[in-house]
N, C-alpha and C. Protein backbone atom coordinates (compact mmCIF):
# COMPACT_ATOMS: atom_id res chain seq x y z
N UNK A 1 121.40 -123.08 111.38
CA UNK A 1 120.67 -124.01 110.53
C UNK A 1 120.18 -123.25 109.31
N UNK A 2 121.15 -123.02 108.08
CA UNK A 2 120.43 -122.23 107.20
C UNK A 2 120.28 -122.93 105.71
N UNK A 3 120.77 -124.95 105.70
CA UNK A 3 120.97 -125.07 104.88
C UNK A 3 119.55 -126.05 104.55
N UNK A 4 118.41 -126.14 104.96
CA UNK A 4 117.27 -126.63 105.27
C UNK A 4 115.92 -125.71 105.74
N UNK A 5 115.07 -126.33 105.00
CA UNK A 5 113.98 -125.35 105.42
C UNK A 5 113.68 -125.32 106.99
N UNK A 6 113.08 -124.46 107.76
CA UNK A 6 112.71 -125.01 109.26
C UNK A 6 111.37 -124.50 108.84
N UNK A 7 110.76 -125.63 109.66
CA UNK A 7 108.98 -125.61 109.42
C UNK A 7 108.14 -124.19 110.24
N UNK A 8 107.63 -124.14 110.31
CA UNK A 8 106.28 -122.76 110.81
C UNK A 8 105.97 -123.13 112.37
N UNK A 9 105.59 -124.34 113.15
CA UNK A 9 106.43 -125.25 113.96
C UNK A 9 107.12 -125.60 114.41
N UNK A 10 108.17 -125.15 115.18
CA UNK A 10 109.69 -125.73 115.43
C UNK A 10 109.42 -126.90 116.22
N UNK A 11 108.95 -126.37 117.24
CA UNK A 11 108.91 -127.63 118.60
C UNK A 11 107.80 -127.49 119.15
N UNK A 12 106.86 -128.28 119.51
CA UNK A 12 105.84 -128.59 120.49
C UNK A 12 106.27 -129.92 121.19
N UNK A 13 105.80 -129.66 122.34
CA UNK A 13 105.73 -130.94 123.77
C UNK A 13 105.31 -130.07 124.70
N UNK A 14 104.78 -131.35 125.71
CA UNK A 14 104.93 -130.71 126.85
C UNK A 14 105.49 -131.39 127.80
N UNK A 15 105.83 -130.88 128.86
CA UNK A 15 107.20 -130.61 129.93
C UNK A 15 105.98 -131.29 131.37
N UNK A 16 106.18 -132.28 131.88
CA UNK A 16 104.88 -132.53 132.61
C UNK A 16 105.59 -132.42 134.15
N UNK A 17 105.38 -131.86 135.12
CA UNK A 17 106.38 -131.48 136.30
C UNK A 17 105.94 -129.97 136.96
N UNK A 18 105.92 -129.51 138.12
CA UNK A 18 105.35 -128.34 138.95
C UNK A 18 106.07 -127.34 138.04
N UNK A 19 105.72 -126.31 137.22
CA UNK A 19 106.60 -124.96 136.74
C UNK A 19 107.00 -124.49 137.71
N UNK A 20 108.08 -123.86 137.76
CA UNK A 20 109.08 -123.36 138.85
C UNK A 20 109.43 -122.02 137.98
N UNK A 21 109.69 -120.71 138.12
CA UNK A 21 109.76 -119.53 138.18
C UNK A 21 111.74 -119.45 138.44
N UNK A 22 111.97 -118.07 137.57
CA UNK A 22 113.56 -118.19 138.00
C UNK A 22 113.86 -117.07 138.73
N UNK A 23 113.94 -117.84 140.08
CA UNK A 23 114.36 -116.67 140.98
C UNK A 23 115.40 -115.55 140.81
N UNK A 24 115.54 -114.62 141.77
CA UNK A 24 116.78 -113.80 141.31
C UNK A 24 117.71 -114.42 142.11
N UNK A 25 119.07 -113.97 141.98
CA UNK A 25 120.29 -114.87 142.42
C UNK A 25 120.66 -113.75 143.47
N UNK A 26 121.05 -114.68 144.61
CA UNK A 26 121.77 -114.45 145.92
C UNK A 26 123.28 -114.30 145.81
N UNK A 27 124.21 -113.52 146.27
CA UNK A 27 125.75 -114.16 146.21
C UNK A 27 126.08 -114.27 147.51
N UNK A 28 126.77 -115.07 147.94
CA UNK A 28 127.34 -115.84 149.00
C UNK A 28 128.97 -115.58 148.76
N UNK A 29 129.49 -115.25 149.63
CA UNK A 29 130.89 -115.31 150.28
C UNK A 29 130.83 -116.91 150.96
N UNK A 30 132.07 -117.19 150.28
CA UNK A 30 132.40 -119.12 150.72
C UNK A 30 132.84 -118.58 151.79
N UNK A 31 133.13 -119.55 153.07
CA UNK A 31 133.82 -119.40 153.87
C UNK A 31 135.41 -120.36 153.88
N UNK A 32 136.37 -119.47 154.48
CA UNK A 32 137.75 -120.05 154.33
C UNK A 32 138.73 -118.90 153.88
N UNK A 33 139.56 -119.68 153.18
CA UNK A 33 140.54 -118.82 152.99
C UNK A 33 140.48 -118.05 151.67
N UNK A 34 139.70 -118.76 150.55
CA UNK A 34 139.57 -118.51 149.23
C UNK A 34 138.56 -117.26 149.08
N UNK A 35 137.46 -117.33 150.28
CA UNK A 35 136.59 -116.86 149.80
C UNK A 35 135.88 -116.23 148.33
N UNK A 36 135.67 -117.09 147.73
CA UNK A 36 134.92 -117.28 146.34
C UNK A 36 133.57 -116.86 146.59
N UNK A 37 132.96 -116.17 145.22
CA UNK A 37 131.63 -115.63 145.30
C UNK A 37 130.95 -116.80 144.50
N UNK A 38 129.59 -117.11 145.71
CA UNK A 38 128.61 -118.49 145.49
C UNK A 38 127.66 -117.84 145.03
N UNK A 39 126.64 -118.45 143.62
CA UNK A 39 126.07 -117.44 143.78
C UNK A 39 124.65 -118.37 143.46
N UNK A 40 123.42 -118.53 144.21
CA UNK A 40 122.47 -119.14 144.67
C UNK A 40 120.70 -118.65 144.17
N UNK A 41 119.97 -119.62 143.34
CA UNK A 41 118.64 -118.93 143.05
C UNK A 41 117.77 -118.39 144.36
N UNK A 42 117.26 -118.34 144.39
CA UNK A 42 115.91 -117.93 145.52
C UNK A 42 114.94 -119.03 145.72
N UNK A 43 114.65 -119.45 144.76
CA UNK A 43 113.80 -119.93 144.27
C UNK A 43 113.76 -121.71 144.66
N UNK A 44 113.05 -122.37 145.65
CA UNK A 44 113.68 -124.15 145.59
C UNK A 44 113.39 -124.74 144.64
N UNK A 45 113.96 -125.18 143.84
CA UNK A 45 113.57 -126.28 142.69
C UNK A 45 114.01 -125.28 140.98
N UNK A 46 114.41 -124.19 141.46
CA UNK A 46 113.86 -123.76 139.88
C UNK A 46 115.16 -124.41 139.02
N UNK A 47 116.16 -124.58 139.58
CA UNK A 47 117.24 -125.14 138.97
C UNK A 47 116.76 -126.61 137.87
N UNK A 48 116.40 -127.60 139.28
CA UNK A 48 116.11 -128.52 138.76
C UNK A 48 114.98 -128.64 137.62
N UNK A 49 114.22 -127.42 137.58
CA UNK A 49 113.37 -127.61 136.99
C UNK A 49 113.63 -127.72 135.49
N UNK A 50 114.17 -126.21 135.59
CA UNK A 50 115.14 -125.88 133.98
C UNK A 50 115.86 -126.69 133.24
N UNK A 51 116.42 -127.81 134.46
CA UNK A 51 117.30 -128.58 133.42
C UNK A 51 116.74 -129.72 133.07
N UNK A 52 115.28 -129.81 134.07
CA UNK A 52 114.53 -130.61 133.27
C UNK A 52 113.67 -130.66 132.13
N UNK A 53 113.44 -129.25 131.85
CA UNK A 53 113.01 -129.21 130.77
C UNK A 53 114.24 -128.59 129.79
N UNK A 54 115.12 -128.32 129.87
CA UNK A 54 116.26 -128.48 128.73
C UNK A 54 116.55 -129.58 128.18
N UNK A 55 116.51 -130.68 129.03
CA UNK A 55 116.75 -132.40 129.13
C UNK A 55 115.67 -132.52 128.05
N UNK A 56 114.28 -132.15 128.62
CA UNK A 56 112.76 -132.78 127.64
C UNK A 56 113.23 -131.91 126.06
N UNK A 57 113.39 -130.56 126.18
CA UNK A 57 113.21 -129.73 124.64
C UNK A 57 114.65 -130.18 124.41
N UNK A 58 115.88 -130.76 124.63
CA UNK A 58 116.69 -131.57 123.88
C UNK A 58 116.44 -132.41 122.93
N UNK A 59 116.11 -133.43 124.09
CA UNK A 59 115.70 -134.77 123.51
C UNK A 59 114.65 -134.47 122.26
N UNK A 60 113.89 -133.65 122.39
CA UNK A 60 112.65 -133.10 121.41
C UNK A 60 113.45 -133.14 120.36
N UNK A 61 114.21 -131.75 119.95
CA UNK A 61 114.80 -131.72 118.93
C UNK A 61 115.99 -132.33 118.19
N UNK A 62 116.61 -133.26 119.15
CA UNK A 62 117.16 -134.21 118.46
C UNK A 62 116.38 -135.35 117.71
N UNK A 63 115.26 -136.05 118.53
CA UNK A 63 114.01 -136.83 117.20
C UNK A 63 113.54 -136.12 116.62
N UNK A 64 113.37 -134.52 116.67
CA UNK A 64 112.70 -134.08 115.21
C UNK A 64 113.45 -133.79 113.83
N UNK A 65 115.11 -133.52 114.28
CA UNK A 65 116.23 -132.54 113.51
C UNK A 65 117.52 -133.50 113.97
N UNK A 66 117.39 -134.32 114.30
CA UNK A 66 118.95 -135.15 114.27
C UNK A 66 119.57 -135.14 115.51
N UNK A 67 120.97 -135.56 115.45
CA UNK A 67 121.82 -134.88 116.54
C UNK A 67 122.40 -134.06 116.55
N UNK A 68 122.46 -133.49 115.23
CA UNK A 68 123.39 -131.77 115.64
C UNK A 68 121.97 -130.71 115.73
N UNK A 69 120.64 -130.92 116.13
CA UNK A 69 119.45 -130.70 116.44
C UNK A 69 120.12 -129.07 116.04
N UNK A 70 119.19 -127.89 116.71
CA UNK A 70 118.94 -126.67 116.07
C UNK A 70 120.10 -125.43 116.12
N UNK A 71 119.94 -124.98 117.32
CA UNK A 71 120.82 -123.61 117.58
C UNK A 71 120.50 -122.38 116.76
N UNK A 72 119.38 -122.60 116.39
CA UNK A 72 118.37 -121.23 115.85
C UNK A 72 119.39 -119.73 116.34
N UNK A 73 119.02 -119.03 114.73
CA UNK A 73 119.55 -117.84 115.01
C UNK A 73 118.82 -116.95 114.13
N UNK A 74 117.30 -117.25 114.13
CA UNK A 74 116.45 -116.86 113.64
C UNK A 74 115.06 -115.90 114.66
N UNK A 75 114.60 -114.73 114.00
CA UNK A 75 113.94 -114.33 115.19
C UNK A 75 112.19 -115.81 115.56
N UNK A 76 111.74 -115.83 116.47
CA UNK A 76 111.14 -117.25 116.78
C UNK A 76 109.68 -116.01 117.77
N UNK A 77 109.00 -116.60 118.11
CA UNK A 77 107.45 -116.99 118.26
C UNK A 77 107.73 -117.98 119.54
N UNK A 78 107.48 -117.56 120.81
CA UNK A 78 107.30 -118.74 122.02
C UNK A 78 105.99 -118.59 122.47
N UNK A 79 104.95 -119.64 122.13
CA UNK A 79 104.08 -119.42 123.02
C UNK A 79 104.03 -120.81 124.41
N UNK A 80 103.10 -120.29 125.69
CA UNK A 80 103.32 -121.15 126.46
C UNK A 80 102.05 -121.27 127.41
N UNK A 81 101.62 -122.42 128.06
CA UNK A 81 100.98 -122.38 128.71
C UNK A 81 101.22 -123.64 130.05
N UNK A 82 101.65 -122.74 131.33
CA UNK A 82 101.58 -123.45 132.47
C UNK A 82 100.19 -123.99 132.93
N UNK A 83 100.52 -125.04 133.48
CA UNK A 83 99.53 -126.00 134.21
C UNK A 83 99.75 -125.92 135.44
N UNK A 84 98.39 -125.65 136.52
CA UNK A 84 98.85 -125.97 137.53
C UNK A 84 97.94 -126.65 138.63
N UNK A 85 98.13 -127.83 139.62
CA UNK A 85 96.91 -128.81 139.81
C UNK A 85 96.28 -127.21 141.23
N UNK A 86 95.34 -127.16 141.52
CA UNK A 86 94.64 -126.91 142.61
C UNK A 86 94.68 -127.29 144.11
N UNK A 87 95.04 -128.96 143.89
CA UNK A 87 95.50 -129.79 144.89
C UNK A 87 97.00 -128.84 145.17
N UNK A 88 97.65 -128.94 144.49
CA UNK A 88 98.96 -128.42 145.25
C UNK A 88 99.22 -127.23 145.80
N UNK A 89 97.98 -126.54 144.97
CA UNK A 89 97.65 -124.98 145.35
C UNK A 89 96.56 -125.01 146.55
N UNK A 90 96.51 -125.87 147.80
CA UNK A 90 95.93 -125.53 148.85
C UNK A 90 94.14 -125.81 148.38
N UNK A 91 93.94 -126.38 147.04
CA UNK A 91 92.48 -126.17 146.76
C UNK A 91 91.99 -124.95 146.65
N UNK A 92 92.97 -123.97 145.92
CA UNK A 92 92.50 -123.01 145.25
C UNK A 92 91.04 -122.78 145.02
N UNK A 93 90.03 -121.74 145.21
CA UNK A 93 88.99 -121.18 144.79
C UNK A 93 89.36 -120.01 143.64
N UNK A 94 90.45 -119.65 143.40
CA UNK A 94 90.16 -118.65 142.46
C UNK A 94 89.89 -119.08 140.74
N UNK A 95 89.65 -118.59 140.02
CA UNK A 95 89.25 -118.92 138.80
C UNK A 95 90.68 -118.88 137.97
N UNK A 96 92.04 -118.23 138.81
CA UNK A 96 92.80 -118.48 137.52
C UNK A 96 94.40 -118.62 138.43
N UNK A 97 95.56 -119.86 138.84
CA UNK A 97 96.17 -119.86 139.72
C UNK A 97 96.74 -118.46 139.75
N UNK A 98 96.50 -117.66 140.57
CA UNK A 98 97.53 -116.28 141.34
C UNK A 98 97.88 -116.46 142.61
N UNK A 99 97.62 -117.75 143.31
CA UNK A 99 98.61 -117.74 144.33
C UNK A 99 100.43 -117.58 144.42
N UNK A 100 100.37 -117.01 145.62
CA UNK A 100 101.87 -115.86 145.84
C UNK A 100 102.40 -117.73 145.33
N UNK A 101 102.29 -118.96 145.68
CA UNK A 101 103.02 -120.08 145.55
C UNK A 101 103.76 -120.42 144.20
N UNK A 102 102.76 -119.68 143.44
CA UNK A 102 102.85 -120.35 141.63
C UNK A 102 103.37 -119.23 141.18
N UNK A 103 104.16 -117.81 141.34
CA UNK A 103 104.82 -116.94 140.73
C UNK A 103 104.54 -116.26 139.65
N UNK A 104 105.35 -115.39 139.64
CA UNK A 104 104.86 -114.52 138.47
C UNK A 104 105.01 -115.08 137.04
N UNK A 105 103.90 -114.98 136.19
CA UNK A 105 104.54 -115.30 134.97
C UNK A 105 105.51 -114.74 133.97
N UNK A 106 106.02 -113.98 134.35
CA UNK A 106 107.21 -113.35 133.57
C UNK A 106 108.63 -114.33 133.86
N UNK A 107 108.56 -114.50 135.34
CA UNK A 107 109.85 -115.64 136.00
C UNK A 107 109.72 -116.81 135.52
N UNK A 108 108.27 -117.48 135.11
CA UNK A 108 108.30 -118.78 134.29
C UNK A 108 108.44 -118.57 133.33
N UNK A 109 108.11 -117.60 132.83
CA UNK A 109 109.05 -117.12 131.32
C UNK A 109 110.14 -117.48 130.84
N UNK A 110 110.81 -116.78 132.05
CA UNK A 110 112.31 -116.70 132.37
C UNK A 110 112.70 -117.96 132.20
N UNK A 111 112.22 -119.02 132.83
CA UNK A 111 112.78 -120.43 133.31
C UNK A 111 112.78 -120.91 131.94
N UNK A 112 111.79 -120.93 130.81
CA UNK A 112 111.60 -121.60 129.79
C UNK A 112 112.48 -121.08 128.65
N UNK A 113 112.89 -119.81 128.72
CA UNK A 113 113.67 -119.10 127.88
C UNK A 113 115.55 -119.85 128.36
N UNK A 114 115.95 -119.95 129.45
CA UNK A 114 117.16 -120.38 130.32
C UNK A 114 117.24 -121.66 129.34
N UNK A 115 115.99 -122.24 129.87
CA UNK A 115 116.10 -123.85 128.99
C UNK A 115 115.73 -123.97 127.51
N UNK A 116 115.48 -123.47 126.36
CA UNK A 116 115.78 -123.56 125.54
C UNK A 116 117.47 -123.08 124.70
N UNK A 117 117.86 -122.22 125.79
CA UNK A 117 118.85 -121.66 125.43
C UNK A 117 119.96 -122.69 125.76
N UNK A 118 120.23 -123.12 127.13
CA UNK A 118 121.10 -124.34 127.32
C UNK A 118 120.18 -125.74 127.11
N UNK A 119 119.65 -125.86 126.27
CA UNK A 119 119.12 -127.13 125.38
C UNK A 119 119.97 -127.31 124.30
N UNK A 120 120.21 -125.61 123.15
CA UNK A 120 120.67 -126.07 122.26
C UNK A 120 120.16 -125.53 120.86
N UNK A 121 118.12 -125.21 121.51
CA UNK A 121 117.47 -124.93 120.10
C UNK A 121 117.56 -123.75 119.88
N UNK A 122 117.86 -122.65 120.63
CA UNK A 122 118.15 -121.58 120.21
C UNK A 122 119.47 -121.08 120.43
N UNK A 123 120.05 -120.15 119.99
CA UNK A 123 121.27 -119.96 120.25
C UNK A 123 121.24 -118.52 121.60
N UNK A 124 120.85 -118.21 121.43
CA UNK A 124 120.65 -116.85 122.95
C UNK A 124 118.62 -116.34 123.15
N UNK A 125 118.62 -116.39 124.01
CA UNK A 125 116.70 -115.66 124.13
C UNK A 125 116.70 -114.33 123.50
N UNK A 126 117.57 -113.43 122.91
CA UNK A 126 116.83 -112.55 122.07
C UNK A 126 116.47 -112.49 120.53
N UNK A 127 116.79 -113.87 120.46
CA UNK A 127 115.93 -114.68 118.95
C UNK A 127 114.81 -114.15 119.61
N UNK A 128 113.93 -114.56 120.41
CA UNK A 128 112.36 -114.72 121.02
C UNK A 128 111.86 -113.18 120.85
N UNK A 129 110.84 -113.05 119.96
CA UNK A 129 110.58 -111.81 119.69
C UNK A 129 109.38 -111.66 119.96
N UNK A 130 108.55 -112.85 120.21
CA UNK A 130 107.35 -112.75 120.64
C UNK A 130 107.03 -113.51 121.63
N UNK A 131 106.13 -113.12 123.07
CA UNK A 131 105.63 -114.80 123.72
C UNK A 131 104.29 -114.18 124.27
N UNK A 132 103.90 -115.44 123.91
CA UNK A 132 102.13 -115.02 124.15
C UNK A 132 102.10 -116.49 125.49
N UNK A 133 102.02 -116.37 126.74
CA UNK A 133 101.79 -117.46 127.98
C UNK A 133 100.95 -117.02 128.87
N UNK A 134 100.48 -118.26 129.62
CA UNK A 134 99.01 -117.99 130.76
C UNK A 134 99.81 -118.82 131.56
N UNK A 135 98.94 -118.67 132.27
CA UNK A 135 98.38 -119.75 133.48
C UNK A 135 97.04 -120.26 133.78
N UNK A 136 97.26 -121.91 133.90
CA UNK A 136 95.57 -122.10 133.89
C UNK A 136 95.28 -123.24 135.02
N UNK A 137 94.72 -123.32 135.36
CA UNK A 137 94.17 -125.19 136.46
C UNK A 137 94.30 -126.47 135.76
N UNK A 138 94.95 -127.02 136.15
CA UNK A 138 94.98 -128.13 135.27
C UNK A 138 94.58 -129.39 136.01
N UNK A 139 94.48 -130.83 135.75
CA UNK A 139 95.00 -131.85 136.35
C UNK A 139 96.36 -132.38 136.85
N UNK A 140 96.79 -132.03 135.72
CA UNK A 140 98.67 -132.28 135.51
C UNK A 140 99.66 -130.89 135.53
N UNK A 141 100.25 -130.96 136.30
CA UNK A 141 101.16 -129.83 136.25
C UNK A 141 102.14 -130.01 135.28
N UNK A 142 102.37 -129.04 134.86
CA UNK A 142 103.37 -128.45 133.57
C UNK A 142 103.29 -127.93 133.05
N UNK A 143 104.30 -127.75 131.61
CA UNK A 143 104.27 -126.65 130.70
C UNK A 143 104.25 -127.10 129.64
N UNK A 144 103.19 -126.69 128.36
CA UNK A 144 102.85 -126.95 126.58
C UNK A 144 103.57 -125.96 126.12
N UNK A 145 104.88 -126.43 125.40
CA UNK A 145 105.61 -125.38 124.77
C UNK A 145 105.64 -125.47 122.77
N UNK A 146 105.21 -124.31 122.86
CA UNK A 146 105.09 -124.44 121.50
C UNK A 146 106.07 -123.44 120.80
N UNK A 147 106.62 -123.88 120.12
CA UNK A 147 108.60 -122.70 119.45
C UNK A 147 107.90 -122.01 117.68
N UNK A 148 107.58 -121.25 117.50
CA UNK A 148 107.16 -121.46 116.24
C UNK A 148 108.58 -120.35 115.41
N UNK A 149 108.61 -120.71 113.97
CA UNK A 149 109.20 -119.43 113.06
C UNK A 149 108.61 -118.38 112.73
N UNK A 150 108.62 -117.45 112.80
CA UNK A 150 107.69 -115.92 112.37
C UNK A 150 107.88 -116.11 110.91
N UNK A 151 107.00 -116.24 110.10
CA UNK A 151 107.24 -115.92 108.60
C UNK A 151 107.43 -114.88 108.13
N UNK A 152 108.56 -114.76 106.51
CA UNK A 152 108.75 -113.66 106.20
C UNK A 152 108.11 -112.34 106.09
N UNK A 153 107.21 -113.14 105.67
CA UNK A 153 105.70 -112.16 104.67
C UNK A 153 105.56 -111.16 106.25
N UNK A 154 105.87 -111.85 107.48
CA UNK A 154 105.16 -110.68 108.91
C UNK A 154 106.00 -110.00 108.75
N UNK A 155 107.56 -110.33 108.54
CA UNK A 155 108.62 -109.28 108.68
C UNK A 155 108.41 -107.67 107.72
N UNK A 156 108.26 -108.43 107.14
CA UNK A 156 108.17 -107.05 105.69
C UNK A 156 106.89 -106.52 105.64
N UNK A 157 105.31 -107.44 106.37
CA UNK A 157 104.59 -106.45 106.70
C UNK A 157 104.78 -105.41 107.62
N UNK A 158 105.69 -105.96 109.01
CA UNK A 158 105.60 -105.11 110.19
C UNK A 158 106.28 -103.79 109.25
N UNK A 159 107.40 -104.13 108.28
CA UNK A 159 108.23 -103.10 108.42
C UNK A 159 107.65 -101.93 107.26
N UNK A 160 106.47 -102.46 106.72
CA UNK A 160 105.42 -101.53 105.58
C UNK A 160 105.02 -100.93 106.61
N UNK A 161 104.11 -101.43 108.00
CA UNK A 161 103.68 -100.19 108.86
C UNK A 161 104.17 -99.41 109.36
N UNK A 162 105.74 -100.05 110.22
CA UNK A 162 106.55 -98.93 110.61
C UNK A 162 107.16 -98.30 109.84
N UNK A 163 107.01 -98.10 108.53
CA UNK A 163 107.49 -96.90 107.61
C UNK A 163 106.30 -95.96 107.25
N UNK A 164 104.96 -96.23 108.01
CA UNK A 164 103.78 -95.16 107.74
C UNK A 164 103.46 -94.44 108.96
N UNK A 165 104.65 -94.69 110.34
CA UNK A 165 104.36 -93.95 111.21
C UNK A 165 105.01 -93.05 111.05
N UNK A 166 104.71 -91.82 111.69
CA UNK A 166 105.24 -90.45 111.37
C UNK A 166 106.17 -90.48 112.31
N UNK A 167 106.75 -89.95 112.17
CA UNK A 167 108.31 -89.45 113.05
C UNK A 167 107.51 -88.59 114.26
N UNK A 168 108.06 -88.84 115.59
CA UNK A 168 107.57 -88.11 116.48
C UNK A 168 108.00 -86.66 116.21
N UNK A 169 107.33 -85.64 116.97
CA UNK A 169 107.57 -84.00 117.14
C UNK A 169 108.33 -83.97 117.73
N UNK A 170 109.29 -83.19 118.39
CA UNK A 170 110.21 -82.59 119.33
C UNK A 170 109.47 -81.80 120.05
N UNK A 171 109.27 -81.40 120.72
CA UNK A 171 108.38 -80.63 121.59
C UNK A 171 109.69 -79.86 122.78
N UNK A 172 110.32 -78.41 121.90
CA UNK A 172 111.28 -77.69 122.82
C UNK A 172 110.75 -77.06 123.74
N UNK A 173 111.32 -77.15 125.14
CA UNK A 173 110.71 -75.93 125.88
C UNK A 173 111.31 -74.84 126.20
C-alpha cells in the first residue's frame, strides 16, 4: 500500500471471545499406509480462536481500506490488551489474571500476530517492531487491538541515537 497515505492508526477493535495463547505444535504420524506427518497445537481452542480474530481484523480492514484492504509492508506499532472474566478464572483473587489457565502473554502475542498475518493487514509479523500488551480482569473476555504506523520523525530519531553510541571494546584475553 504505498500509493495512499496510511493514518498513525491503522486498526482498532476489539475481538470479544476467551484469548487463547498459541500453543507449540505436536507432530503425529497418521496411521496406515501413507503415514503423513499431522501436525497438532497443544493448545484447545487456539486455532479457532485465531481465525476468529483474523475473520474480526479482516472484516475491520476491509470497512476501513476497501476490499483489496492492507498487506502492510511497513515497520507497525501493536499494542494489546487481553480481557479476562474472573468467573471463568475459578473467581480469581489475584489482582492481575496469572492463572496457569490464561497463559503466557508472549503465546497471546503469538496468536494475535498469526492473525493479522493470515487476515491480510500485514504482510509477515516482522513488520511488528514494537508491542506494548497486558493482561487485565475484565467483564468481557477479549482482546482491544490497536495496529498503529511508527512515524518517520521516530525512525531518524532512533537512528541520531544509535549513531552516538560508541562502538563496543574488544576485550582480548
Amino acid at each position: 500500500m504505498t500509493d495512499r497515505e496510511i493514518p498513525q492508526v491503522i486498526a482498532q477493535t476489539w475481538i470479544g471471545g476467551r484469548p487463547r495463547t498459541k500453543g507449540s505444535l505436536n507432530a503425529y504420524c497418521s496411521k496406515g499406509r501413507d503415514h503423513k506427518l499431522i501436525w497438532r497445537e497443544q493448545v484447545k481452542d487456539s486455532k479457532a480462536w485465531r481465525l476468529r480474530m483474523a475473520g474480526h481484523l479482516q472484516r475491520e480492514a476491509r470497512a476501513m481500506y476497501g476490499p483489496e484492504h492492507l498487506l502492510l509492508e511497513i515497520p507497525v506499532e501493536l499494542r494489546l490488551v487481553y480481557f479476562f472474566s474472573r468467573e471463568d478464572e475459578d473467581r480469581s483473587t489475584e489482582p492481575y489474571p496469572t492463572a496457569m489457565t490464561v497463559g503466557d502473554l508472549d503465546k497471546l502475542d503469538r496468536n494475535v500476530l498469526d492473525a493479522l498475518t493470515s487476515s491480510g493487514i500485514i504482510k509477515d509479523d516482522r513488520y511488528v517492531v514494537r508491542i506494548m500488551s497486558e493482561k487485565r480482569w475484565g467483564k468481557t473476555p477479549g482482546v482491544q487491538v490497536t495496529l498503529m504506523q511508527i512515524p518517520e520523525e521516530e525512525h531518524a530519531a532512533t537512528w541520531a541515537l544509535l549513531s552516538q553510541v560508541p562502538t563496543p571494546r574488544v576485550i582480548e584475553a
